[in-house]
C-alpha atoms as a PDB file:
ATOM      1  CA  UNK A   1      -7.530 -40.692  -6.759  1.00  0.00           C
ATOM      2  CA  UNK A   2      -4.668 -41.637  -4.241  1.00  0.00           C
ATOM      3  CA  UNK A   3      -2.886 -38.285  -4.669  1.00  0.00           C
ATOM      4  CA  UNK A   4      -5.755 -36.725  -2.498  1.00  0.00           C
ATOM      5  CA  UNK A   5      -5.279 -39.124   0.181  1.00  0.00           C
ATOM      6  CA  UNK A   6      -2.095 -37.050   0.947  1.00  0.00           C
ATOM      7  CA  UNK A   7      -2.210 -34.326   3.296  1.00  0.00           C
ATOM      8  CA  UNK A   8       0.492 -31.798   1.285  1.00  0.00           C
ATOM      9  CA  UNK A   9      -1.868 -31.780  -1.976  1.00  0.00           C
ATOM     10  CA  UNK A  10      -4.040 -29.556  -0.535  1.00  0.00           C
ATOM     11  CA  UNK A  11      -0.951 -27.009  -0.206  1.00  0.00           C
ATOM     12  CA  UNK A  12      -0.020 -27.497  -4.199  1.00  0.00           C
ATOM     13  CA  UNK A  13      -3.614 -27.209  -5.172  1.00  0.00           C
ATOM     14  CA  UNK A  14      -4.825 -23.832  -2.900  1.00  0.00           C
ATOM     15  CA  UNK A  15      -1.304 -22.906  -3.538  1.00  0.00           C
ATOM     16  CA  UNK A  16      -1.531 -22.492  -7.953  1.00  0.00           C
ATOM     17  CA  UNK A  17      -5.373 -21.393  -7.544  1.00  0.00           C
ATOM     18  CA  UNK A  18      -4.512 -18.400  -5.496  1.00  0.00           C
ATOM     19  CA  UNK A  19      -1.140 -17.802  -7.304  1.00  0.00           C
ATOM     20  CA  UNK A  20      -3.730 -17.531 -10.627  1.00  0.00           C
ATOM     21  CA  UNK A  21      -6.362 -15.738  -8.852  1.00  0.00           C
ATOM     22  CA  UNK A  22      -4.647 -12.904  -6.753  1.00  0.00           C
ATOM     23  CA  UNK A  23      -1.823 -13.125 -10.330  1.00  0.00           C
ATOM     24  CA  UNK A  24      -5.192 -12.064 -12.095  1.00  0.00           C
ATOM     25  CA  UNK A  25      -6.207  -9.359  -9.841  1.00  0.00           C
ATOM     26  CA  UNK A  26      -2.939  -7.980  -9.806  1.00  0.00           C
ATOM     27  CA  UNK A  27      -1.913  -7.957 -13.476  1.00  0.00           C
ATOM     28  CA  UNK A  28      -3.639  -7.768 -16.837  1.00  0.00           C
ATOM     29  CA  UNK A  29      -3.746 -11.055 -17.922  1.00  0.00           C
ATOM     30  CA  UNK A  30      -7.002 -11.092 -20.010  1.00  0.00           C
ATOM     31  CA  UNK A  31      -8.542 -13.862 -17.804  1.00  0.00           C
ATOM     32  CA  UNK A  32      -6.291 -16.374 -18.262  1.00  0.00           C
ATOM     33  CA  UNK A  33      -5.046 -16.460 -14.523  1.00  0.00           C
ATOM     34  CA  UNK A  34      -8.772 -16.362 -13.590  1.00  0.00           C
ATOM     35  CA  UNK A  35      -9.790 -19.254 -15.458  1.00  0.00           C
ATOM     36  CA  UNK A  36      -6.449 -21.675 -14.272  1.00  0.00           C
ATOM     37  CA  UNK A  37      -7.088 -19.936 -10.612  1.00  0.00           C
ATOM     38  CA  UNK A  38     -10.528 -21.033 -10.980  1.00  0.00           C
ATOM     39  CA  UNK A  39      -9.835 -24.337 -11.853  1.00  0.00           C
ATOM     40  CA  UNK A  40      -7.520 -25.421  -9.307  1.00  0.00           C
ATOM     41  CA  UNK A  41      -9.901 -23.871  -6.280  1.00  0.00           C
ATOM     42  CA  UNK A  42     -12.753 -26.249  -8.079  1.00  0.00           C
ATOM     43  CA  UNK A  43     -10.909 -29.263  -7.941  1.00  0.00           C
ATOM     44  CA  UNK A  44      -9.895 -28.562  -4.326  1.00  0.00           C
ATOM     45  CA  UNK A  45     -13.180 -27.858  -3.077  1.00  0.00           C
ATOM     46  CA  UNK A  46     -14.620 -30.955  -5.041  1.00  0.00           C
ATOM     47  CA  UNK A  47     -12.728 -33.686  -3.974  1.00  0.00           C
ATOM     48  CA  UNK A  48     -12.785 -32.578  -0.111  1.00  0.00           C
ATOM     49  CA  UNK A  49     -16.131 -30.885   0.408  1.00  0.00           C
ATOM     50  CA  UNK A  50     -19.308 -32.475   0.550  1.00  0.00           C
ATOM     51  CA  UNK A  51     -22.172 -32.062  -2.051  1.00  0.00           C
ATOM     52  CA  UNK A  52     -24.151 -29.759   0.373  1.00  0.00           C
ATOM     53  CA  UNK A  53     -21.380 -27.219   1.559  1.00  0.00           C
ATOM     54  CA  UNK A  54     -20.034 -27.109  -1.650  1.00  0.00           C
ATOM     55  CA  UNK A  55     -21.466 -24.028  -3.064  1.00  0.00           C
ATOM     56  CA  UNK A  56     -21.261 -22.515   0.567  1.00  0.00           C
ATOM     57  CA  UNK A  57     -17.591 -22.920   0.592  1.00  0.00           C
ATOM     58  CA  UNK A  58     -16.677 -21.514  -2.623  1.00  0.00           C
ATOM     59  CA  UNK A  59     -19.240 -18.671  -1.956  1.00  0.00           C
ATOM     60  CA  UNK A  60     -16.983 -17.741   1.085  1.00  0.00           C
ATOM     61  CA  UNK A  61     -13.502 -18.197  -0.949  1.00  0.00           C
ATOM     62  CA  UNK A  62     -14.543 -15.949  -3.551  1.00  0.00           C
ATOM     63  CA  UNK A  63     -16.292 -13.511  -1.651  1.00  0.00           C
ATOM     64  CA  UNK A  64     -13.101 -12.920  -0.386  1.00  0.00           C
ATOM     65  CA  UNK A  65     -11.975 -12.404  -3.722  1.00  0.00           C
ATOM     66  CA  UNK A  66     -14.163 -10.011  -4.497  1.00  0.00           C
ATOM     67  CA  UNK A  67     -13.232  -7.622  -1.175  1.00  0.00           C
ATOM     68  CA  UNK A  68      -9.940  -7.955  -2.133  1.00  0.00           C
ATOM     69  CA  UNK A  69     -11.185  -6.592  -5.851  1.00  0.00           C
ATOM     70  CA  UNK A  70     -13.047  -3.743  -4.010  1.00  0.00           C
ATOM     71  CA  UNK A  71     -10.140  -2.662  -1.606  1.00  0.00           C
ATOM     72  CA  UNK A  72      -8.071  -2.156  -5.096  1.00  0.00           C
ATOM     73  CA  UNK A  73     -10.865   0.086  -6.424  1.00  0.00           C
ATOM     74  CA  UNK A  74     -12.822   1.931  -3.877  1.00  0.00           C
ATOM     75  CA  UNK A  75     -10.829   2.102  -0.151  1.00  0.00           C
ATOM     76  CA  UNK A  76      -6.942   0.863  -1.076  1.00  0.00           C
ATOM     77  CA  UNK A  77      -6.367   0.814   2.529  1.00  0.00           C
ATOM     78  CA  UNK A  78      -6.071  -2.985   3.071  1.00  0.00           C
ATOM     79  CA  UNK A  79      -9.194  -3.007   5.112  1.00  0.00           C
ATOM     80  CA  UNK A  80     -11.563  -5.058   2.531  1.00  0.00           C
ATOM     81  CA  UNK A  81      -8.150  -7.100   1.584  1.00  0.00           C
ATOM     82  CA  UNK A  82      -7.747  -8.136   4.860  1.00  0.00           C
ATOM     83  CA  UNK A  83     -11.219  -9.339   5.496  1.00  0.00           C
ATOM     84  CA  UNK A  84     -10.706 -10.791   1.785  1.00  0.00           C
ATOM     85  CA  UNK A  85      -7.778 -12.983   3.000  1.00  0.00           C
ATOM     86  CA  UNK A  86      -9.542 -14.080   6.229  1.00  0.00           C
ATOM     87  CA  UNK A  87     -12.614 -15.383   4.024  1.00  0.00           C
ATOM     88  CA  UNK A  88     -10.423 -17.433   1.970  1.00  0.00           C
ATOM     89  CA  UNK A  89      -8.480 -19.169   4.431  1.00  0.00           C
ATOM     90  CA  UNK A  90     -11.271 -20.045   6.122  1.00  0.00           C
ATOM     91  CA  UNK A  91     -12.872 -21.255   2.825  1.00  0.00           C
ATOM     92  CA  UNK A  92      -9.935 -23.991   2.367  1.00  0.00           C
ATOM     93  CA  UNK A  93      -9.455 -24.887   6.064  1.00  0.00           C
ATOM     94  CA  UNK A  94     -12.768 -25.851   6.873  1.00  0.00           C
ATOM     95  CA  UNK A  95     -13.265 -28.872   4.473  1.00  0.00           C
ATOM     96  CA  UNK A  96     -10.029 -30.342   5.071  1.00  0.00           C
ATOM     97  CA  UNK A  97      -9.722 -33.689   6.347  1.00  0.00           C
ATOM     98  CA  UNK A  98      -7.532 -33.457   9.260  1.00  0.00           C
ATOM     99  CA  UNK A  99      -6.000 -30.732  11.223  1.00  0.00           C
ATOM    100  CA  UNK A 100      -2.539 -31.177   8.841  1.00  0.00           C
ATOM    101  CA  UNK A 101      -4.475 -30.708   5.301  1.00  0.00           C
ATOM    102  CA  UNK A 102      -5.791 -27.586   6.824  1.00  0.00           C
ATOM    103  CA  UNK A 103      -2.626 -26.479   7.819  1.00  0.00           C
ATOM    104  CA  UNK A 104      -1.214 -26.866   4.317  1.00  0.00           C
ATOM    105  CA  UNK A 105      -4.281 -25.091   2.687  1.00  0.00           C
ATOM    106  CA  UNK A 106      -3.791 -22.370   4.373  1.00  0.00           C
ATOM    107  CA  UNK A 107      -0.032 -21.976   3.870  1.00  0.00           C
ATOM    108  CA  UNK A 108      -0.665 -22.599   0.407  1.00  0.00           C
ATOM    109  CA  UNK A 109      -3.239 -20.019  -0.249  1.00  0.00           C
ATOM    110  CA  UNK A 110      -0.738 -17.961   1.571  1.00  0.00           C
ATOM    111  CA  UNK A 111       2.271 -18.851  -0.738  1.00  0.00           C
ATOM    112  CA  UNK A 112       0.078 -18.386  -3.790  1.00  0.00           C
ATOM    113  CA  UNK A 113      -0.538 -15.209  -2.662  1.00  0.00           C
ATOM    114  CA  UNK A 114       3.129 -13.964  -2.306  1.00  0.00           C
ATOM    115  CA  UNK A 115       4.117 -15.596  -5.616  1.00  0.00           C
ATOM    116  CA  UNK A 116       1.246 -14.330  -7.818  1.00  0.00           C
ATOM    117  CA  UNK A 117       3.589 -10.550  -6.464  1.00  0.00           C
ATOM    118  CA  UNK A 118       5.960 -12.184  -8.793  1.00  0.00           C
ATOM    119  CA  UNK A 119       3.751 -11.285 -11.895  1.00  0.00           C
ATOM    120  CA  UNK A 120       4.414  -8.062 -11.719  1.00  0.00           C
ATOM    121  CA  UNK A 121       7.896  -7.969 -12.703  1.00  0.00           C
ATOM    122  CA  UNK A 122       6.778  -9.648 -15.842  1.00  0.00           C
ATOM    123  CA  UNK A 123       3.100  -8.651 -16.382  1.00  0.00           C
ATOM    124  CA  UNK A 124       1.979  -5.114 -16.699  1.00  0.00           C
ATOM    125  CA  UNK A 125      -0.287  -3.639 -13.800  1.00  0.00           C
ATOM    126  CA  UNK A 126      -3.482  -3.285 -13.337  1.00  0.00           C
ATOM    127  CA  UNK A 127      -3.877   0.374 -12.488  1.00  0.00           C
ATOM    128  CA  UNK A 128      -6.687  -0.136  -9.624  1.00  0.00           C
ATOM    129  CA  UNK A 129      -3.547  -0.743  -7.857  1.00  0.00           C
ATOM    130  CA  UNK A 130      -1.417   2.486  -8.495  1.00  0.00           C
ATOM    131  CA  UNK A 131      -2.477   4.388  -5.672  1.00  0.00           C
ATOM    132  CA  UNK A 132      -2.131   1.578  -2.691  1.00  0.00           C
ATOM    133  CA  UNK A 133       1.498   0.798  -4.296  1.00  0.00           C
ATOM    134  CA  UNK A 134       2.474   4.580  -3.849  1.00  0.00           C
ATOM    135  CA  UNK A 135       3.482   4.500  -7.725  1.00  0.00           C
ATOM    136  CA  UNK A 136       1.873   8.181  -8.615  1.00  0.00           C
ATOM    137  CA  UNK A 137       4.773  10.059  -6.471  1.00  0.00           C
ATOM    138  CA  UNK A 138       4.969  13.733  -6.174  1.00  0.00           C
ATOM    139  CA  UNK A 139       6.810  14.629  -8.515  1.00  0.00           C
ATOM    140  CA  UNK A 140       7.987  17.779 -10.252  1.00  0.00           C
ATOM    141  CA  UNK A 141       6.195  16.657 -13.694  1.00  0.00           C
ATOM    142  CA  UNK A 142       2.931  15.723 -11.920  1.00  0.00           C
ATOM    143  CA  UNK A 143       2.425  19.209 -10.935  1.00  0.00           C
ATOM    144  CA  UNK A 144       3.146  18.637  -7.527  1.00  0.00           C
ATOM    145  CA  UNK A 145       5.843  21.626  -7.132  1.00  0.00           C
ATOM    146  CA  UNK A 146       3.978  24.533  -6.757  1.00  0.00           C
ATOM    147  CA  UNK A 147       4.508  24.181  -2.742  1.00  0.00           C
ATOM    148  CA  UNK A 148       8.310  24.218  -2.719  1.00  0.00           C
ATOM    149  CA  UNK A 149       8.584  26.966  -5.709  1.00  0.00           C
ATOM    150  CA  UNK A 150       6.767  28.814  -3.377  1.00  0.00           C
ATOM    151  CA  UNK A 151       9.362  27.467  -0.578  1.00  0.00           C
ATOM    152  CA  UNK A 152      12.449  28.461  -2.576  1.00  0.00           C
ATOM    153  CA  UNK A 153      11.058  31.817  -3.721  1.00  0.00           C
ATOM    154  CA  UNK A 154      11.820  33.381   0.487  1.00  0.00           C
ATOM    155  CA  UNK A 155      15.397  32.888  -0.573  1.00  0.00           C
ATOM    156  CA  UNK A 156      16.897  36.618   0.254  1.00  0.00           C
ATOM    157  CA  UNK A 157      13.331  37.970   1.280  1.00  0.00           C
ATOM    158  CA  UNK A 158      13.197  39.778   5.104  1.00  0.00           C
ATOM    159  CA  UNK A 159      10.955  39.102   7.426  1.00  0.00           C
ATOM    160  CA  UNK A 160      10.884  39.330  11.785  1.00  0.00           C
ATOM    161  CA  UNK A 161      10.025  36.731  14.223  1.00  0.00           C
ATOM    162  CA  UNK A 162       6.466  36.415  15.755  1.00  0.00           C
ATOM    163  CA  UNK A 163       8.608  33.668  18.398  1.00  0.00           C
ATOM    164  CA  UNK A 164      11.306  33.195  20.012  1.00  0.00           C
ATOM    165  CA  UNK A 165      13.816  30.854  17.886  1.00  0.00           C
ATOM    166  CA  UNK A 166      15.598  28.066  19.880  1.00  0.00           C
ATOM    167  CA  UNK A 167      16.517  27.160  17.353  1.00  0.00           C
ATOM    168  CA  UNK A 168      13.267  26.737  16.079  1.00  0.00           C
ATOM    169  CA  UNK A 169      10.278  29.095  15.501  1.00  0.00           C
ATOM    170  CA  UNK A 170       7.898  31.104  13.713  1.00  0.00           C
ATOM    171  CA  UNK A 171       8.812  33.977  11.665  1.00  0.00           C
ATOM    172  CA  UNK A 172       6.368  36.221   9.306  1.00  0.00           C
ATOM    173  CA  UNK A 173       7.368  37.295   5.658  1.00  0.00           C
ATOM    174  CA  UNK A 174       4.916  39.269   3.469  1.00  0.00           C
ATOM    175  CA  UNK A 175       1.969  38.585   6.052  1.00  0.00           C
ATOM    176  CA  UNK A 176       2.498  35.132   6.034  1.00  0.00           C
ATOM    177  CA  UNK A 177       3.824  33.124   9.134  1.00  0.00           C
ATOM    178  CA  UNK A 178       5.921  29.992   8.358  1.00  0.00           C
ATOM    179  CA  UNK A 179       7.995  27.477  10.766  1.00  0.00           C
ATOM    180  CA  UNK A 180      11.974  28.155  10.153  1.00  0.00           C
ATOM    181  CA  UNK A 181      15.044  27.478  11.608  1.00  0.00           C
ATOM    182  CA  UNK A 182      17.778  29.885  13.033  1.00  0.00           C
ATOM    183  CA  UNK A 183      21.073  29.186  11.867  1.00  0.00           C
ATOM    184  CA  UNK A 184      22.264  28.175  15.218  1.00  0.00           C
ATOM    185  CA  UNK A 185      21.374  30.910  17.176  1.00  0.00           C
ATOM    186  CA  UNK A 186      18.997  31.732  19.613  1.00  0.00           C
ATOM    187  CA  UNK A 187      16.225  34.528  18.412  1.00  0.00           C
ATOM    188  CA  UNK A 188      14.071  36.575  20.257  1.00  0.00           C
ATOM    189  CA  UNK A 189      10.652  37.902  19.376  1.00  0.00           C
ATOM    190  CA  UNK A 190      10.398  40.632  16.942  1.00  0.00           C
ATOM    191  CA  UNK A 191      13.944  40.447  15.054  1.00  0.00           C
ATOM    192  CA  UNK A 192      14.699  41.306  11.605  1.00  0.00           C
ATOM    193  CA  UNK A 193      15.622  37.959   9.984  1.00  0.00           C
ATOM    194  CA  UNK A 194      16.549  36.970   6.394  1.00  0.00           C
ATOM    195  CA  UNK A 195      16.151  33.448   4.312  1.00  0.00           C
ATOM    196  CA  UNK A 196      19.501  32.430   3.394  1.00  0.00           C
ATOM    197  CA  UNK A 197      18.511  28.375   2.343  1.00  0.00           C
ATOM    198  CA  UNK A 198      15.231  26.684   1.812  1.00  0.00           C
ATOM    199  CA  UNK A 199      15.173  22.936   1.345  1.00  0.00           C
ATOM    200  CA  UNK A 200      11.885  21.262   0.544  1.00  0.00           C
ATOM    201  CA  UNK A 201       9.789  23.582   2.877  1.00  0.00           C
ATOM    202  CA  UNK A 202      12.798  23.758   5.628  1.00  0.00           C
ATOM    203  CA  UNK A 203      13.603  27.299   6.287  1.00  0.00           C
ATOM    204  CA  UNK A 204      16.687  28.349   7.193  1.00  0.00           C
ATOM    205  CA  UNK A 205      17.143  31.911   8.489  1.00  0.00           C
ATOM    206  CA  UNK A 206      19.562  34.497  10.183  1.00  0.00           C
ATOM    207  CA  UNK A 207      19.718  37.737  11.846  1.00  0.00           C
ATOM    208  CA  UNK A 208      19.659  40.892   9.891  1.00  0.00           C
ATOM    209  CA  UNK A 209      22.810  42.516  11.035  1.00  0.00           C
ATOM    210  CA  UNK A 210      22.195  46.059  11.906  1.00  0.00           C
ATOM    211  CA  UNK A 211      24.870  48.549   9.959  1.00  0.00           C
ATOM    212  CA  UNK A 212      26.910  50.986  12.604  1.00  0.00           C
END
């Protein structure tokens, strides 16, 4: 067909088949994506690859699928992703016709790629993605607290210092050492202090005044 003679097709057509695929991979679309993803990537890799690299080059494009599958459910690092990514640019750039069509298969595998983020504002989630996406936060309900109730329960306790505080140092309450923070003063070793704030696990302590 004379559309394919045209060096920007190859952007359109990488573009939609990795807007479907990575769309797929990042929401639960039942396989839909996949198969439209799927599609587009075949006719791409038909019309400019020959008969014998054919199943080579789609080997490497979705191999790099499939690391970008694994990153979301083993490592979530962006390590496999990454390596993913590489595969499949490579996959499209190789059997284009000219230096230009390779250019625009790339940039539209790219673009496809920062659409298909579009799904997710419209799709649910898959949840292999929660934990690179930061969405399980520390939170209160999670059970995530018991560190600060700890924090806040120094408030009014006495302890001494085991450093000197400039303003910053180590002080020891109940046998346990923890950093604090004078409340602008300078410390010395071995002073009675007390917690007057905490915030989060920031300590904020002053000298015991001694009664005359």
């Amino acid at each position: 067909m004379e559309i394919f003679s045209y060096d920007w097709i190859g952007l359109v057509i990488t573009g939609l088949a990795s807007l479907f695929l990575i769309g797929e991979i990042l929401v639960n679309m039942r396989g839909f994506f996949a198969i439209l993803g799927i599609g587009f990537i075949t006719v791409y890799f038909s019309v400019y690859v020959q008969t014998d690299l054919l199943m080579l080059m789609m080997f490497i494009y979705f191999i790099g699928l499939v690391l970008i599958i694994l990153d979301g459910k083993l490592l979530n690092d962006g390590t496999l992703a990454t390596i993913g990514l590489f595969s499949m640019l490579l996959a499209v750039a190789l059997p284009a016709p000219n230096i230009f069509a390779g250019i625009y298969a790339v940039i539209g595998v790219m673009a496809g790629l920062g659409g298909s983020f579009l799904f997710l504002k419209v799709f649910p989630r898959r949840e292999m993605w929660t934990k690179m996406t930061l969405k399980d936060q520390l939170t209160d309900e999670a059970g995530y607290s018991s560190i600060n109730t700890s924090y806040r329960e120094l408030v009014g306790k006495q302890g001494i210092t085991v450093t000197n505080m400039r303003p910053v140092g180590t002080i020891r309450i109940d046998g346990k050492d923890y950093s604090a923070i004078s409340n602008g003063q300078w410390l010395m070793k071995d002073m009675k202090v007390t917690v007057i704030q905490v915030d989060g696990t920031r300590i904020l302590v002053e000298e015991v005044q001694s009664r005359g």
